[in-house]
PDB file of N, CA and C in Angstrom:
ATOM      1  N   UNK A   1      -8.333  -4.228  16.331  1.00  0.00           N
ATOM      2  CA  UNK A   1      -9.756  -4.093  16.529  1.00  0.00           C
ATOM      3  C   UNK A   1     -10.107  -2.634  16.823  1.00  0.00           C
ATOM      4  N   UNK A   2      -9.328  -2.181  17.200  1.00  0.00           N
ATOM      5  CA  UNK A   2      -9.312  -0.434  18.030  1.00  0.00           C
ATOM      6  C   UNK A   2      -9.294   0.438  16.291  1.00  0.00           C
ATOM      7  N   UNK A   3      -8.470  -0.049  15.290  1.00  0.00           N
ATOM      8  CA  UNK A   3      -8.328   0.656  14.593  1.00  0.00           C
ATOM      9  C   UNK A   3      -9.989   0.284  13.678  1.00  0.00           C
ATOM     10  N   UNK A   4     -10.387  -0.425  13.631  1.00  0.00           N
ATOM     11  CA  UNK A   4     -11.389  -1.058  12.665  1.00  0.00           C
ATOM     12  C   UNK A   4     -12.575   0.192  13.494  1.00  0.00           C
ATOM     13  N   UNK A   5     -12.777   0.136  14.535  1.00  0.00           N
ATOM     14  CA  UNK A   5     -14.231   0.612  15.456  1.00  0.00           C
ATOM     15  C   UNK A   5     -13.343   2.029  15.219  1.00  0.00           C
ATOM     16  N   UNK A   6     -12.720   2.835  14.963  1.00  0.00           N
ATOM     17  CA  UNK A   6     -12.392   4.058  15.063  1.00  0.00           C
ATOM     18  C   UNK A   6     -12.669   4.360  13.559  1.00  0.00           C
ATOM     19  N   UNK A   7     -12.272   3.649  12.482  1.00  0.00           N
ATOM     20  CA  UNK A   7     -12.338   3.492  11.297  1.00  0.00           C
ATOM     21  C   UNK A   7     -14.177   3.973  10.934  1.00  0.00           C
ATOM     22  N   UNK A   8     -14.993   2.937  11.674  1.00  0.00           N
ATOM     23  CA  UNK A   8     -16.392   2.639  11.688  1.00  0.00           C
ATOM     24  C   UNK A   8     -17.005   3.823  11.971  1.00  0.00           C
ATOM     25  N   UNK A   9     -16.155   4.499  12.852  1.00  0.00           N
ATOM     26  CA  UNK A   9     -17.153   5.596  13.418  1.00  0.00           C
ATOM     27  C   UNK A   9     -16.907   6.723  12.984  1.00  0.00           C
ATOM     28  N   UNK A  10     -15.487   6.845  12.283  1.00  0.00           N
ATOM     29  CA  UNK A  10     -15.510   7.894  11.467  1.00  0.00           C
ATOM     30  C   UNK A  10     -14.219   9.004  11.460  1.00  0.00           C
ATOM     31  N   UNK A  11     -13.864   8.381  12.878  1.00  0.00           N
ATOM     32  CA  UNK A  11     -12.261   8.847  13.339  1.00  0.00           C
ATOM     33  C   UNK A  11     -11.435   8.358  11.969  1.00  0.00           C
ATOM     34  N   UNK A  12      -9.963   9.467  12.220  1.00  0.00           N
ATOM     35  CA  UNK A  12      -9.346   9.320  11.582  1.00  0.00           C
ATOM     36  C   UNK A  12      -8.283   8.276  12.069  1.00  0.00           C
ATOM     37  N   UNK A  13      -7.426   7.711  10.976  1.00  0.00           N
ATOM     38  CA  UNK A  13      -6.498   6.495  11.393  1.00  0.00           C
ATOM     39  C   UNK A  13      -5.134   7.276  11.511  1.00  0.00           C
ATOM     40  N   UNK A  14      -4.611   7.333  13.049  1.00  0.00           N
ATOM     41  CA  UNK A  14      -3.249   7.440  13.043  1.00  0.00           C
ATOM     42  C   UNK A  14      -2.063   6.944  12.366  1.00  0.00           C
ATOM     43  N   UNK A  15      -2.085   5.873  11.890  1.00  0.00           N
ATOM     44  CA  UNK A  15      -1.393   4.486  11.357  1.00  0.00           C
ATOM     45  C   UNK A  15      -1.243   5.497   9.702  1.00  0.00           C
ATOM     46  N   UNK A  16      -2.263   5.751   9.128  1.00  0.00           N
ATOM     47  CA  UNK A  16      -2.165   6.159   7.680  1.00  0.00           C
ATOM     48  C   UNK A  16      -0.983   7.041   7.205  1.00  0.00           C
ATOM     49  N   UNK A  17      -0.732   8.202   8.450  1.00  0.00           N
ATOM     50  CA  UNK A  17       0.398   9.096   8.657  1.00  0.00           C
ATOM     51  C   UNK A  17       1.692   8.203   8.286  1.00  0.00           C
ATOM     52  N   UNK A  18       2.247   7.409   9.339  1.00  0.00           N
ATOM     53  CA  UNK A  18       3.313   7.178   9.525  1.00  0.00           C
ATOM     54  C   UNK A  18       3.422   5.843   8.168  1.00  0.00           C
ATOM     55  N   UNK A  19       2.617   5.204   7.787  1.00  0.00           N
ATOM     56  CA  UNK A  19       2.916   4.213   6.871  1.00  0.00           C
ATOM     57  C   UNK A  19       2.925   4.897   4.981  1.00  0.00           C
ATOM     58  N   UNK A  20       2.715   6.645   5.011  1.00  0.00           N
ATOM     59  CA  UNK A  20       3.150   7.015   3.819  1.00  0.00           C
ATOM     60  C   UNK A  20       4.569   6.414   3.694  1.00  0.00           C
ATOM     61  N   UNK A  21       5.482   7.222   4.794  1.00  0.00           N
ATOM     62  CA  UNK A  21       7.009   6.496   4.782  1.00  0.00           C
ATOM     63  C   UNK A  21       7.698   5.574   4.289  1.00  0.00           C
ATOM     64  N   UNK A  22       6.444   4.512   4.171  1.00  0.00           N
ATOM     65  CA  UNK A  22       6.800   3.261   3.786  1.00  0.00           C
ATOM     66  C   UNK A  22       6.475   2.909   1.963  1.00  0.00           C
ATOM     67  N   UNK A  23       5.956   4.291   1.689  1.00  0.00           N
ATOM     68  CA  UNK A  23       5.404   3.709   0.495  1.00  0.00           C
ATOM     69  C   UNK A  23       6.234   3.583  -0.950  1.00  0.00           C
ATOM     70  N   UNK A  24       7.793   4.857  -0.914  1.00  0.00           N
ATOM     71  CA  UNK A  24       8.879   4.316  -1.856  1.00  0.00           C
ATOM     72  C   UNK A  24       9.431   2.816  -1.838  1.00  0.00           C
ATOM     73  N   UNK A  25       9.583   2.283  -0.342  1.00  0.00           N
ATOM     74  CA  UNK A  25      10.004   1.162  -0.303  1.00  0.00           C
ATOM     75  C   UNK A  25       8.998  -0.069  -0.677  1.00  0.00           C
ATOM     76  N   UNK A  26       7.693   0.301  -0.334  1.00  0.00           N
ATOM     77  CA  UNK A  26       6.954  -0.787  -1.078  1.00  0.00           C
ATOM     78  C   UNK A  26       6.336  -0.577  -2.737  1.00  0.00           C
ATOM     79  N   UNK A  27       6.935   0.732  -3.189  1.00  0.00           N
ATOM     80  CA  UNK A  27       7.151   0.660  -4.479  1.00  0.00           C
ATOM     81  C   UNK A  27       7.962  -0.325  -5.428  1.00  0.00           C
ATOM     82  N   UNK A  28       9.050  -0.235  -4.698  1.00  0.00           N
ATOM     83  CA  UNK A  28      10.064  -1.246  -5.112  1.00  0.00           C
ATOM     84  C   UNK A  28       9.882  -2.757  -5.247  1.00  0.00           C
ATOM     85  N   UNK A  29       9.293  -3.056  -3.611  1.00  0.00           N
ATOM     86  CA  UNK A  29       9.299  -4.024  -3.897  1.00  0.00           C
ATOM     87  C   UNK A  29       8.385  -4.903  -4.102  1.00  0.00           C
ATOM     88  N   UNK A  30       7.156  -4.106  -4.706  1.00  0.00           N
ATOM     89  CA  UNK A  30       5.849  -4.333  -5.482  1.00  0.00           C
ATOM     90  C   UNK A  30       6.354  -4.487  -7.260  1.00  0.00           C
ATOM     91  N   UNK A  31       7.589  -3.710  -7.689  1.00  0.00           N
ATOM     92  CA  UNK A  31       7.523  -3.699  -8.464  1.00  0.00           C
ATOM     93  C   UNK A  31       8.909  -4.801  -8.930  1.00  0.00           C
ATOM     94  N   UNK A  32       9.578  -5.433  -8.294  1.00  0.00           N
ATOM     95  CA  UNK A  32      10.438  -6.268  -8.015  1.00  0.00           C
ATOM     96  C   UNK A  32       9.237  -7.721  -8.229  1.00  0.00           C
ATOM     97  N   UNK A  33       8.655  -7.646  -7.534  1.00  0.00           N
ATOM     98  CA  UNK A  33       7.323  -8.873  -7.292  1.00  0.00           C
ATOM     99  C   UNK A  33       6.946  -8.733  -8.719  1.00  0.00           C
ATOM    100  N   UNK A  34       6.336  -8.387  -9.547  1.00  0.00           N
ATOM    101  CA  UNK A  34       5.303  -8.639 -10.131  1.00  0.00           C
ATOM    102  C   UNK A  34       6.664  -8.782 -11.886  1.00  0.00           C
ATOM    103  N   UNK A  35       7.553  -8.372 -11.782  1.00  0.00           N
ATOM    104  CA  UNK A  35       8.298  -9.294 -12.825  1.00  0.00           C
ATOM    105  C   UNK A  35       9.063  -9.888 -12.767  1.00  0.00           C
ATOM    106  N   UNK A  36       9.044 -10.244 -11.518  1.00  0.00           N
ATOM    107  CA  UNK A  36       9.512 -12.124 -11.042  1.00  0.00           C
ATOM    108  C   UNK A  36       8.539 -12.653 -11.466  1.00  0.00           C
ATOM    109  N   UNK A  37       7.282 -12.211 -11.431  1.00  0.00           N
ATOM    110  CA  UNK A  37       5.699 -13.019 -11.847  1.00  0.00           C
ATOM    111  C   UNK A  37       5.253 -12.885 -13.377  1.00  0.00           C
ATOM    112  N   UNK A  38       6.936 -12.312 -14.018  1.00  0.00           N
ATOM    113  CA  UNK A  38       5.848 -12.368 -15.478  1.00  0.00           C
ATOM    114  C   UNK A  38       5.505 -11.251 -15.831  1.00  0.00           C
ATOM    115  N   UNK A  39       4.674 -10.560 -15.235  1.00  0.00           N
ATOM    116  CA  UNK A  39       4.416  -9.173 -15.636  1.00  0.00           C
ATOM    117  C   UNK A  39       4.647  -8.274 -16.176  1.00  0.00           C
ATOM    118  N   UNK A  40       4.184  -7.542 -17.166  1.00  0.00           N
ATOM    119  CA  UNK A  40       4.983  -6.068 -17.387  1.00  0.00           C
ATOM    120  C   UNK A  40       4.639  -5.130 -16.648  1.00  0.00           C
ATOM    121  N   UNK A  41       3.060  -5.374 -16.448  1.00  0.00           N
ATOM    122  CA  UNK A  41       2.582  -3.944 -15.759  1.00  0.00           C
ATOM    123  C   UNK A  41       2.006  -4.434 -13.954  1.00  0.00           C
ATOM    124  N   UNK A  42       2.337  -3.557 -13.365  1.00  0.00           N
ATOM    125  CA  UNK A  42       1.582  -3.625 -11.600  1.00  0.00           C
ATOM    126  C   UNK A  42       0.598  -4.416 -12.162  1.00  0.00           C
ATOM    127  N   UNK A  43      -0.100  -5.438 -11.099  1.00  0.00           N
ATOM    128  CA  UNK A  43      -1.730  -5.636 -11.494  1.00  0.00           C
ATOM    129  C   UNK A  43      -2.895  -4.723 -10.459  1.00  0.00           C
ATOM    130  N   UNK A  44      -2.236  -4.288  -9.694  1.00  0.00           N
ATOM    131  CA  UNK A  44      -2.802  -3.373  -8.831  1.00  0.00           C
ATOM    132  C   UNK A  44      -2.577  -1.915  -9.233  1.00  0.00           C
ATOM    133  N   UNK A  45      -4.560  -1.564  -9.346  1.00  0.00           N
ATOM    134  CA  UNK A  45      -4.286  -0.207  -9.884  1.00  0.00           C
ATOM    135  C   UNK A  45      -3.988   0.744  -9.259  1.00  0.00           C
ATOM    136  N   UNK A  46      -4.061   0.681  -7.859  1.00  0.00           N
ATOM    137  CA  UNK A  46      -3.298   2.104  -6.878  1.00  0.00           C
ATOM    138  C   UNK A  46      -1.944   2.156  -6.537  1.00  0.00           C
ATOM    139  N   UNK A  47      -1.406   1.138  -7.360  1.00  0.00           N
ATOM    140  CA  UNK A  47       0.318   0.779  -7.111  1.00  0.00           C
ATOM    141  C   UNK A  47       0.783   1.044  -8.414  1.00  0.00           C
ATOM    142  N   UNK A  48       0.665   2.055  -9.091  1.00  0.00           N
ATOM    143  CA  UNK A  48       1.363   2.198 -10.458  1.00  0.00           C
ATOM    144  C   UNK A  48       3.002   2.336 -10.072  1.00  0.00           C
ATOM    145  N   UNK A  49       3.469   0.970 -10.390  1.00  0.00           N
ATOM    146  CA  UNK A  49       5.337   1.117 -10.102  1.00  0.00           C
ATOM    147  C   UNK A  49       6.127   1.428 -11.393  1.00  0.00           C
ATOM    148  N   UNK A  50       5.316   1.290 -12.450  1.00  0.00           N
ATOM    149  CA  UNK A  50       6.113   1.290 -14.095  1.00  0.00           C
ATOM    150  C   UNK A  50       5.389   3.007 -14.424  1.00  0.00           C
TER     151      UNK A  50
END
């Protein structure tokens, strides 16, 4: 809730920093997901994994 009303008012989100870190690993396994599902391509356009 702290992050949403800081969000609202215009502050910046601490959280955004530290969860780049995370974003090779949820490359993977965004892109692991979606051709178990069939897919060729991400269906999410800010997740280009191919």
């Amino acid at each position: 809730m702290m992050l949403v009303l800081s969000e609202a008012l215009g502050l910046p989100n601490p959280a955004s920093g530290m969860t780049l870190e995370l974003l090779p690993e949820m490359l993977d396994r965004m892109h692991e997901w979606h051709t178990r599902q069939g897919l060729e391509h991400s269906p999410m356009d800010g997740l280009g994994c191919c």
